[in-house]
C-alpha atoms as a PDB file:
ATOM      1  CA  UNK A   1       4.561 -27.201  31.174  1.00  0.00           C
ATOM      2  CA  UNK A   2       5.288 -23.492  30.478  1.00  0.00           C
ATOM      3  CA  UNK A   3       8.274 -22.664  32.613  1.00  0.00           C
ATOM      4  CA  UNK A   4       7.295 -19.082  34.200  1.00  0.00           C
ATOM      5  CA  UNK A   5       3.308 -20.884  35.188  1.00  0.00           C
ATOM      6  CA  UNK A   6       5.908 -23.796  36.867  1.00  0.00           C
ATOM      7  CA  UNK A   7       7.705 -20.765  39.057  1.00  0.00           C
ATOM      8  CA  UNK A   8       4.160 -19.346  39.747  1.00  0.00           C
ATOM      9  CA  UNK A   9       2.553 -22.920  40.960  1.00  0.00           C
ATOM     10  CA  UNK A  10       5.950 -23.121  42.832  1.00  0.00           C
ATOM     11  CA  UNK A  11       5.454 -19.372  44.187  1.00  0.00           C
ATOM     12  CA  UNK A  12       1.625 -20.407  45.041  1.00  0.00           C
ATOM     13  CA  UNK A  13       2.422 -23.792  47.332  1.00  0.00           C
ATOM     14  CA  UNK A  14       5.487 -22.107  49.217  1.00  0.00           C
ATOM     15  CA  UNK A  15       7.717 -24.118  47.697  1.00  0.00           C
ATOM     16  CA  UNK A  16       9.822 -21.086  46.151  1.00  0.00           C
ATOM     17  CA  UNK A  17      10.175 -17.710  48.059  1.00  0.00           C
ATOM     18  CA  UNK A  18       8.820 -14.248  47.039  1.00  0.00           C
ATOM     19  CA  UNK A  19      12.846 -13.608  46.377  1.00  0.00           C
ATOM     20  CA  UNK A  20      13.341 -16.787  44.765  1.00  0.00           C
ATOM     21  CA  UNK A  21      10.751 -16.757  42.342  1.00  0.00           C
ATOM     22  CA  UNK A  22      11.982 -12.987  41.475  1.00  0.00           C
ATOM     23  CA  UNK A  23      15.415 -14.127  40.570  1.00  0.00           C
ATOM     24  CA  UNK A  24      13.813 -17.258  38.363  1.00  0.00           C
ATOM     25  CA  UNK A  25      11.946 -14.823  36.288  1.00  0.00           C
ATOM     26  CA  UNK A  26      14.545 -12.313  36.107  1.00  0.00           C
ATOM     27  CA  UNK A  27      16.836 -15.530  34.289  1.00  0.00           C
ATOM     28  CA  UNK A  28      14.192 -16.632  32.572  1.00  0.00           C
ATOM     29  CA  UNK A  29      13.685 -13.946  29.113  1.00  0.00           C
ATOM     30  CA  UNK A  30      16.291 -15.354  26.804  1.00  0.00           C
ATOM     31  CA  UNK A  31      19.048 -17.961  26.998  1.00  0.00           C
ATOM     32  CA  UNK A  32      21.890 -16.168  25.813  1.00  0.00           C
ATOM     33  CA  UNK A  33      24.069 -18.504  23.595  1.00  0.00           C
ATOM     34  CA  UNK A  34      26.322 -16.096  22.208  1.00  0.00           C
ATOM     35  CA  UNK A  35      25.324 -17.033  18.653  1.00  0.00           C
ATOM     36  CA  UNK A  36      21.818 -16.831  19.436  1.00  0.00           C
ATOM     37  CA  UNK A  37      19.884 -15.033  22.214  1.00  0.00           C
ATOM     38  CA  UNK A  38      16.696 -17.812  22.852  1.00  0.00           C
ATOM     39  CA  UNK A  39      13.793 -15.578  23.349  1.00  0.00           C
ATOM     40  CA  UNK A  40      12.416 -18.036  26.359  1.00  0.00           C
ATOM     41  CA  UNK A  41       9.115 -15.667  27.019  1.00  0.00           C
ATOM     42  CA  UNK A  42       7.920 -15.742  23.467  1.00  0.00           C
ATOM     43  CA  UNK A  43       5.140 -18.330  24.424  1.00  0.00           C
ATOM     44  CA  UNK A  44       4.054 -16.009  27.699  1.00  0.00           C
ATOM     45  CA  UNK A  45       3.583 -12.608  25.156  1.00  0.00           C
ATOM     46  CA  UNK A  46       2.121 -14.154  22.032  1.00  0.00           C
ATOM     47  CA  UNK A  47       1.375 -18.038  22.568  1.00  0.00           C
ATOM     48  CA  UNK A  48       3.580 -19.613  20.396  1.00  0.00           C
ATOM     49  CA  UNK A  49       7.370 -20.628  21.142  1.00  0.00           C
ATOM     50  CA  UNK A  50      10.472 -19.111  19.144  1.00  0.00           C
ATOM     51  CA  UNK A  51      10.652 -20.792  15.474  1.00  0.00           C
ATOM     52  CA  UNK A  52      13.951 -21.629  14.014  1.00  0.00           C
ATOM     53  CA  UNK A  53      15.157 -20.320  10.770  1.00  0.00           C
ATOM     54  CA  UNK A  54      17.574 -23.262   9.501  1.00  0.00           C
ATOM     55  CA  UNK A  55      18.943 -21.615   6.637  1.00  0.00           C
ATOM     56  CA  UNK A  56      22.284 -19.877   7.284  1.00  0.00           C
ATOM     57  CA  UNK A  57      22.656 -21.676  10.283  1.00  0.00           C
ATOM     58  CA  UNK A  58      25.110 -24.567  11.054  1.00  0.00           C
ATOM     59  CA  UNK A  59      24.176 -27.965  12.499  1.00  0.00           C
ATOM     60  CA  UNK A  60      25.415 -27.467  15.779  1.00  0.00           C
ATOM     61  CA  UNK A  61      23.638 -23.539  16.300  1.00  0.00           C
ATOM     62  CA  UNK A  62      20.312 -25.460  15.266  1.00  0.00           C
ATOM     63  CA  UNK A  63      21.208 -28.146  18.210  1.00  0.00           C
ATOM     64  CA  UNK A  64      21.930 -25.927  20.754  1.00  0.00           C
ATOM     65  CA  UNK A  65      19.574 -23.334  20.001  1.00  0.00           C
ATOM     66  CA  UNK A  66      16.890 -25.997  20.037  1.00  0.00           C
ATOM     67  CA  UNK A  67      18.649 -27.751  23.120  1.00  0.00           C
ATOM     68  CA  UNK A  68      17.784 -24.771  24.787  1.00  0.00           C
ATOM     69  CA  UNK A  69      14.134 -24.342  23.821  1.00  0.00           C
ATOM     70  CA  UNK A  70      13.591 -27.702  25.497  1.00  0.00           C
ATOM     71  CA  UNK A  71      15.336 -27.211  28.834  1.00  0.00           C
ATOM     72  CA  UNK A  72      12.872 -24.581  29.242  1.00  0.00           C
ATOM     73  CA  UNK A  73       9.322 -26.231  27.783  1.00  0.00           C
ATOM     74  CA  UNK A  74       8.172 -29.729  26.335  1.00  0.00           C
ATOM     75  CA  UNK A  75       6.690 -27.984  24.034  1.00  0.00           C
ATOM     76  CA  UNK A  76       7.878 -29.271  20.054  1.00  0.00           C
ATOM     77  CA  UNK A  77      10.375 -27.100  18.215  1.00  0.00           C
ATOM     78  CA  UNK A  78       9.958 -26.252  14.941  1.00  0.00           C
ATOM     79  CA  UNK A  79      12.587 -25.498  12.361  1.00  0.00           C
ATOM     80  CA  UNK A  80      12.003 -24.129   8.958  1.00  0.00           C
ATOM     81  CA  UNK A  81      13.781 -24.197   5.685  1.00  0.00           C
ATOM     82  CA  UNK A  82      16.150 -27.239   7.144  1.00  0.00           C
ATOM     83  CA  UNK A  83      17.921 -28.984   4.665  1.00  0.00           C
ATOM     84  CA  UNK A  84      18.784 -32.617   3.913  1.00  0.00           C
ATOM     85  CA  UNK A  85      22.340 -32.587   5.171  1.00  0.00           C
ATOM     86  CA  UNK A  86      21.889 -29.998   8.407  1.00  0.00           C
ATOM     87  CA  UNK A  87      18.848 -32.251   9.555  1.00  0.00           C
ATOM     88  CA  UNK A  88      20.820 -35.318   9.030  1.00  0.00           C
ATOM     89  CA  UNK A  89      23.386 -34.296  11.914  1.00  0.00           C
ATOM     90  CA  UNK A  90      20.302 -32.545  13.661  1.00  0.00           C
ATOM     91  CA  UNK A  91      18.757 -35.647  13.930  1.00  0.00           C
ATOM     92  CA  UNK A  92      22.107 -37.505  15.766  1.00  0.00           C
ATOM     93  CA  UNK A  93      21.138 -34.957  18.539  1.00  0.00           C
ATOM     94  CA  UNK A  94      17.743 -34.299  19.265  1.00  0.00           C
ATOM     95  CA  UNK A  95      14.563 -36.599  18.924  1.00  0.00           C
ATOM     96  CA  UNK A  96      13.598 -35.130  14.899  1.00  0.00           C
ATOM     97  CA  UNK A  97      10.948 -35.851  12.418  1.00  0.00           C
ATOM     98  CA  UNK A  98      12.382 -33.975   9.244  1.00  0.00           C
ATOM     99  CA  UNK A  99       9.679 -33.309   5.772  1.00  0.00           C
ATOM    100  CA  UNK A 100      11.675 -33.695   3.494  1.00  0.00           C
ATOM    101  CA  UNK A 101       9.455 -31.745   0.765  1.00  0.00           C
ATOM    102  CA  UNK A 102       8.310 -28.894   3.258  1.00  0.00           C
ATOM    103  CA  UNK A 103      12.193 -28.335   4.292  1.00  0.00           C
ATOM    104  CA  UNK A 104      10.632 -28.867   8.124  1.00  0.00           C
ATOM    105  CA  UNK A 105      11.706 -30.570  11.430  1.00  0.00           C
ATOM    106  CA  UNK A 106      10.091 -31.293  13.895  1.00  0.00           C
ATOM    107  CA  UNK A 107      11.895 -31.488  17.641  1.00  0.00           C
ATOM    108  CA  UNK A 108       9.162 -33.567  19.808  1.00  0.00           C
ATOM    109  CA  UNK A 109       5.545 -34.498  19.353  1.00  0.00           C
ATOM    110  CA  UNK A 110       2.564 -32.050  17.925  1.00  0.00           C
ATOM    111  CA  UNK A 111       0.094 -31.099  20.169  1.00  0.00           C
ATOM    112  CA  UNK A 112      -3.317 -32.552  20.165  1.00  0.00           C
ATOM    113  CA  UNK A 113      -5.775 -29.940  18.331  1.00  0.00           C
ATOM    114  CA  UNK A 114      -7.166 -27.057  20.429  1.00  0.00           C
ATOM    115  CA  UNK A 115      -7.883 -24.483  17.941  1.00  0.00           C
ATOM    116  CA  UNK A 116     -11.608 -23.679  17.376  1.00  0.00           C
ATOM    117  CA  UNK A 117     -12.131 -24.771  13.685  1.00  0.00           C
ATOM    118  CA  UNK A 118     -10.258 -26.550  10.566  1.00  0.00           C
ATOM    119  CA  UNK A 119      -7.521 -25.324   8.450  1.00  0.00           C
ATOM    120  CA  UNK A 120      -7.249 -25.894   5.287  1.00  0.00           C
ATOM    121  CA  UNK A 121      -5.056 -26.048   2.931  1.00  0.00           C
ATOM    122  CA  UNK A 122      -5.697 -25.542  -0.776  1.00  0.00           C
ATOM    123  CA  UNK A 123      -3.239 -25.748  -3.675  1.00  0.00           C
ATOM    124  CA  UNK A 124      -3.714 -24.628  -7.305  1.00  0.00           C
ATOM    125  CA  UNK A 125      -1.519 -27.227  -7.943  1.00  0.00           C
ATOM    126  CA  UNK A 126       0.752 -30.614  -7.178  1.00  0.00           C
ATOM    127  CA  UNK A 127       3.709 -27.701  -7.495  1.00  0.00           C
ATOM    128  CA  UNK A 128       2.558 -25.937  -5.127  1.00  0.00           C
ATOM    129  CA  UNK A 129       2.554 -28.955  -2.617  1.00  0.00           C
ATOM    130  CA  UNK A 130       6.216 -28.039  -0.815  1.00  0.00           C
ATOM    131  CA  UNK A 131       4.783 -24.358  -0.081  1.00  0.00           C
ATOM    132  CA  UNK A 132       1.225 -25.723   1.002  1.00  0.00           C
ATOM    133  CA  UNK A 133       3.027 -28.706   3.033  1.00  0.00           C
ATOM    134  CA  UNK A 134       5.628 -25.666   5.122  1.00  0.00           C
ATOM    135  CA  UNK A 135       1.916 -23.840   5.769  1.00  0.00           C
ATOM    136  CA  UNK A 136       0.121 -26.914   6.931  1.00  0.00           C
ATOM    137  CA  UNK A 137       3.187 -28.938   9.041  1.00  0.00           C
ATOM    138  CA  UNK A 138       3.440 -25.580  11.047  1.00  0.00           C
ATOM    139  CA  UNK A 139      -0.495 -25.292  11.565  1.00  0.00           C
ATOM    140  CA  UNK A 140      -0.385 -28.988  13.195  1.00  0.00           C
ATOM    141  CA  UNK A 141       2.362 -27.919  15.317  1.00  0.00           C
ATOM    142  CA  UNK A 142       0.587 -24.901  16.464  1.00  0.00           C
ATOM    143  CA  UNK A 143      -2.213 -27.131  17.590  1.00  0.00           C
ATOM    144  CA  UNK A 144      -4.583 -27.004  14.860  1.00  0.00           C
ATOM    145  CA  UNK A 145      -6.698 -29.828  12.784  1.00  0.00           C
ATOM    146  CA  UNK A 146      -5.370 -29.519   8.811  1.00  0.00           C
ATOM    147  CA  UNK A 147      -6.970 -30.510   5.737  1.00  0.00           C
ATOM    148  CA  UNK A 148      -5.719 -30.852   2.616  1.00  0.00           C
ATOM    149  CA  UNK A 149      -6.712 -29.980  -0.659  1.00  0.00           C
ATOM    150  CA  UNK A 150      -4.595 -29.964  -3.065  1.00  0.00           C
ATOM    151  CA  UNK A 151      -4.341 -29.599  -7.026  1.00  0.00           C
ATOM    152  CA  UNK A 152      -7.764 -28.218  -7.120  1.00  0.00           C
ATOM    153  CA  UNK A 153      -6.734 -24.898  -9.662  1.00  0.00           C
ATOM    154  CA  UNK A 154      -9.025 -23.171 -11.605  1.00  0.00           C
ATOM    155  CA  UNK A 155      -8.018 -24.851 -14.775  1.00  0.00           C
ATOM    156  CA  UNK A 156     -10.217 -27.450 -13.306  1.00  0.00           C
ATOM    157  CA  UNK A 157     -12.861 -25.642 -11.288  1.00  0.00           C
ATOM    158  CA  UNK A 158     -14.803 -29.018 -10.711  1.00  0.00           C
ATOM    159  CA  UNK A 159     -12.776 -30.389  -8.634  1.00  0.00           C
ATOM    160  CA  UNK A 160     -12.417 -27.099  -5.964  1.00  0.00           C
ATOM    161  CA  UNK A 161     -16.381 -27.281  -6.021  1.00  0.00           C
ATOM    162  CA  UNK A 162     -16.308 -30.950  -5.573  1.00  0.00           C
ATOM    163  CA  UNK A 163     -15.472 -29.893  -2.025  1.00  0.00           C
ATOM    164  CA  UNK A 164     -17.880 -27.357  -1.200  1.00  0.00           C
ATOM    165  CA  UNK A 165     -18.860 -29.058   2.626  1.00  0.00           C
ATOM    166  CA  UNK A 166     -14.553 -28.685   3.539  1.00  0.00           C
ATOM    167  CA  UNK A 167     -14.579 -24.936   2.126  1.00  0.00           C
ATOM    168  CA  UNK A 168     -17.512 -24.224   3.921  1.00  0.00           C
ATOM    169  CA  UNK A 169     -17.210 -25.783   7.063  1.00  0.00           C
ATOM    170  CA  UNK A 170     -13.361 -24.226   7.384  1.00  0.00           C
ATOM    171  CA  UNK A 171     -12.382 -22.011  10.003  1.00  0.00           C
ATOM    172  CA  UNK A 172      -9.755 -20.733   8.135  1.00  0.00           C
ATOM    173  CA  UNK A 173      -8.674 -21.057   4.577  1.00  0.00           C
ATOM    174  CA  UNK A 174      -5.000 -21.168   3.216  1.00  0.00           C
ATOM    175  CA  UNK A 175      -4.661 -20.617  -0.969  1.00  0.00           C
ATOM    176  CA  UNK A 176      -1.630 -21.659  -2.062  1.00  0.00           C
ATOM    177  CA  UNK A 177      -0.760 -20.831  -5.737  1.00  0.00           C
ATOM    178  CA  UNK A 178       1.468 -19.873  -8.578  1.00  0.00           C
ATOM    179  CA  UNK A 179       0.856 -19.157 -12.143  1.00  0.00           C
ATOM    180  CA  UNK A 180      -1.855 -16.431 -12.028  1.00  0.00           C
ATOM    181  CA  UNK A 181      -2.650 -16.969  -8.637  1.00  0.00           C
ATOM    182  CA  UNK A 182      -6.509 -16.999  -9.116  1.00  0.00           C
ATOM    183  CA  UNK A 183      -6.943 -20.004  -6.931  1.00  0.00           C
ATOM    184  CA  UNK A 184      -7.022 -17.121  -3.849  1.00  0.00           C
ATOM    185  CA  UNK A 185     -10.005 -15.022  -5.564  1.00  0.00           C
ATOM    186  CA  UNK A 186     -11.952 -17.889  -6.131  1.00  0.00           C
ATOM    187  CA  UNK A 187     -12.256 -19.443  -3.186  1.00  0.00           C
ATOM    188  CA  UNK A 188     -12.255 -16.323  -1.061  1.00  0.00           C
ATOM    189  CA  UNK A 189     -15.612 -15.574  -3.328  1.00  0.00           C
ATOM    190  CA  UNK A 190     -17.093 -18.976  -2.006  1.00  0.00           C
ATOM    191  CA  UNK A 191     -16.010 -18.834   1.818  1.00  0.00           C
ATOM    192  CA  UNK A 192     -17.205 -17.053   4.843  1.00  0.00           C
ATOM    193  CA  UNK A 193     -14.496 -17.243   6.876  1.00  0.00           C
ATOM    194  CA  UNK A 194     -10.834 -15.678   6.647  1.00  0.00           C
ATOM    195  CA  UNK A 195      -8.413 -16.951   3.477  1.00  0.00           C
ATOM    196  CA  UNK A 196      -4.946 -16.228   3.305  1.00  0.00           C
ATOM    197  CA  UNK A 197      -3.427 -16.276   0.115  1.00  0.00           C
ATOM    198  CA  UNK A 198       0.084 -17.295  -0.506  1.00  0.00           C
ATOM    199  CA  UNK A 199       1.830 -17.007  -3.830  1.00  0.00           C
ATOM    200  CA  UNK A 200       4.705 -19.432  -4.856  1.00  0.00           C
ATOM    201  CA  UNK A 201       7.383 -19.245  -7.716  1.00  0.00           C
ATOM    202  CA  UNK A 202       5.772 -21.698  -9.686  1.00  0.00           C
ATOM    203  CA  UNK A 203       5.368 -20.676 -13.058  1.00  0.00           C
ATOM    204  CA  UNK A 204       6.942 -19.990 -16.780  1.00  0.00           C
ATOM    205  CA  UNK A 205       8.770 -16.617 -17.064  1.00  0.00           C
ATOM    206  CA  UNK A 206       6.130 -13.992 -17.092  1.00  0.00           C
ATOM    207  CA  UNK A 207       5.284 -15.131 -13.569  1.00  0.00           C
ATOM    208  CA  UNK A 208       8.431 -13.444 -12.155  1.00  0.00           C
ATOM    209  CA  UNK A 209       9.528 -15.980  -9.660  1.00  0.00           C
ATOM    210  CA  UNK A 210       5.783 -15.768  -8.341  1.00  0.00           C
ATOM    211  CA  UNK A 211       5.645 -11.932  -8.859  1.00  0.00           C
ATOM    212  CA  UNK A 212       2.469 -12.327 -10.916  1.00  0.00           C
ATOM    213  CA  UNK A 213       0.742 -14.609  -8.639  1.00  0.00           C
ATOM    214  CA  UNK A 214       1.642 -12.178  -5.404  1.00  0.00           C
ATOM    215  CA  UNK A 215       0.104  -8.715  -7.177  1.00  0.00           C
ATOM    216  CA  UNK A 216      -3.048 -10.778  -8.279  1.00  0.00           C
ATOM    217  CA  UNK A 217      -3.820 -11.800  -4.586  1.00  0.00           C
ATOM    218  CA  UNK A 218      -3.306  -8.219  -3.569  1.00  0.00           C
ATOM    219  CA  UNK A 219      -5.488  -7.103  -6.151  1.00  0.00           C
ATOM    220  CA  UNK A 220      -8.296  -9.478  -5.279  1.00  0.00           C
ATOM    221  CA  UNK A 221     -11.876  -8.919  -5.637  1.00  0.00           C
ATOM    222  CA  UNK A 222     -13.167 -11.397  -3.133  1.00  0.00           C
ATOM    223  CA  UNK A 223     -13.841  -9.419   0.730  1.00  0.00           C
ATOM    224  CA  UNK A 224     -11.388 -11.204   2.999  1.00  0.00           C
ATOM    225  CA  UNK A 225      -8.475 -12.266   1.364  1.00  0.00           C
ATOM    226  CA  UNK A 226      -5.406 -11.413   2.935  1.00  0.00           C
ATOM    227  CA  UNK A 227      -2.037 -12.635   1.526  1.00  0.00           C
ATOM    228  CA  UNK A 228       1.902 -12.908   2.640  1.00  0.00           C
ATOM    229  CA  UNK A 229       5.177 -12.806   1.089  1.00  0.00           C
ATOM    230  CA  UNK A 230       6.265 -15.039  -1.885  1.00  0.00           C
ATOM    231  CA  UNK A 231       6.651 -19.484  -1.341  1.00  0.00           C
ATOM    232  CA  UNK A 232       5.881 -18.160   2.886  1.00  0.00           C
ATOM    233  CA  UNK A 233       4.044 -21.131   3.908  1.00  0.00           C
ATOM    234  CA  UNK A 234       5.521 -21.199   6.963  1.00  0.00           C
ATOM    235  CA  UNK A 235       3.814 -17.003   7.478  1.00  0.00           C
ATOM    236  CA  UNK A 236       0.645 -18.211   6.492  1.00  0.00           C
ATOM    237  CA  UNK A 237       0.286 -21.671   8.493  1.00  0.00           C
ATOM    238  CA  UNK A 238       0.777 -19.344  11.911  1.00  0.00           C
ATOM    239  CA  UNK A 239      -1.296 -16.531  10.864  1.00  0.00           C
ATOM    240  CA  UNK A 240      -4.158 -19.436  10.509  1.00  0.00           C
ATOM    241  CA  UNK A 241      -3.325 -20.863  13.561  1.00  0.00           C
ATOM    242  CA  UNK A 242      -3.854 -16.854  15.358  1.00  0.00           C
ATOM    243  CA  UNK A 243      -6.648 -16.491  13.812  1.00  0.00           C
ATOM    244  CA  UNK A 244      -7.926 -20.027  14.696  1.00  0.00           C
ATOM    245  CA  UNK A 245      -7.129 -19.495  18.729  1.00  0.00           C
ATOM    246  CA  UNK A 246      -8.456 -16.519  19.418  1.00  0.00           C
ATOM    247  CA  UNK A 247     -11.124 -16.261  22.293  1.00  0.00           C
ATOM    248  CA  UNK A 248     -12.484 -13.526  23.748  1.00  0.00           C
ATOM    249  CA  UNK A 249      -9.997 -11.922  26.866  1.00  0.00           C
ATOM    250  CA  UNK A 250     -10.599 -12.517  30.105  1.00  0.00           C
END
């Protein structure tokens, strides 16, 4: 349960005073770990818990950091760009599912869906997979149904079109690719719902480290397409899961 509705419900039955529940709140913004400052309301102002960046951090700031995230909520922490060795002694301390290809760990159990549609995922191809697998691991943990497509590039159109009913009946589309990067274009000219593109650093060395595949997407000619930073998987898998949760304000 989110901790500040717990001091409300608590506020609401009499169990806490007017004072009480003032100087609960007042604690409650950010656990302040000297290495880290926790941002505890993140889920209250935007619906989503605090992520944590593993790289450049040790073990032990990624335990206590994510120690801290569950005092507060039972909600699953999510850790990005973990590596083998960090969620090795991770693991020793907290309750973690690690992916290995997607550089991701998991703290807890995923949510059942509640978003309003699908995601999915499409790659140009198998390459692309570790990028695709970052965008789709933190969809799922967001609360979102996934589907996977993957190695359907446009050197082998056939098999994106073999999947017209998915592409169609998505709520929001994710394009991972490298190379070119026309995987993004294509499918943004078949959809009618959102696509975010996402170039990765797949590719031989006019590609740039993905820098070909990145000004492509901007320079799409498909309506729609939007597109984030180079291999960001993780950017794109929670701007799906925004756009796939939002509901008109009360």
């Amino acid at each position: 349960m989110n901790h500040t509705r717990e001091i409300l419900e608590q506020l609401q039955s009499g169990v806490l005073s007017v004072d009480d529940a003032l100087l609960r709140l007042k604690e409650e913004p950010f656990a302040d770990l000297g290495y880290a400052k926790v941002d505890l309301h993140r889920t209250l102002r935007q619906g989503a818990a605090e992520v944590i960046y593993g790289a450049g951090k040790t073990p032990e700031q990624i335990i206590g950091i994510a120690e801290a995230m569950r005092r507060r909520s039972d909600a699953p922490v999510l850790i990005t760009r973990l590596d083998n060795a960090a969620a090795e002694q991770v693991a020793e301390q907290l309750p973690l599912t690690y992916h290995d290809s997607a550089r991701i760990g998991i703290v807890g159990t995923p949510p059942e869906p509640d978003g309003l549609g699908t995601v999915l995922i499409a790659t140009g191809g198998t390459s692309d997979i570790p990028v695709a697998e970052e965008a789709a691991l933190t969809a799922e943990v967001l609360g979102n149904r996934v589907v996977r497509l993957y190695d359907v590039g446009v050197a082998g159109l056939h098999r994106l079109l073999h999947h017209m009913d998915d592409i169609m009946g998505a709520g929001v589309i994710i394009a991972v690719a490298g190379m070119e990067g026309a995987l993004a274009s294509v499918i943004g000219g078949l959809a009618d719902c959102p696509v975010i593109a996402v170039p990765t650093s797949v590719g031989y060395g006019a590609s740039f480290g993905g820098v070909s595949a990145l000004l492509s997407m901007l320079n799409s000619c498909a309506s729609g397409v939007s597109v984030v930073n180079i291999d960001n998987g993780f950017g794109a898998g929670f701007l799906a899961s925004r756009i796939n949760h939002i509901r008109p304000k009360k």
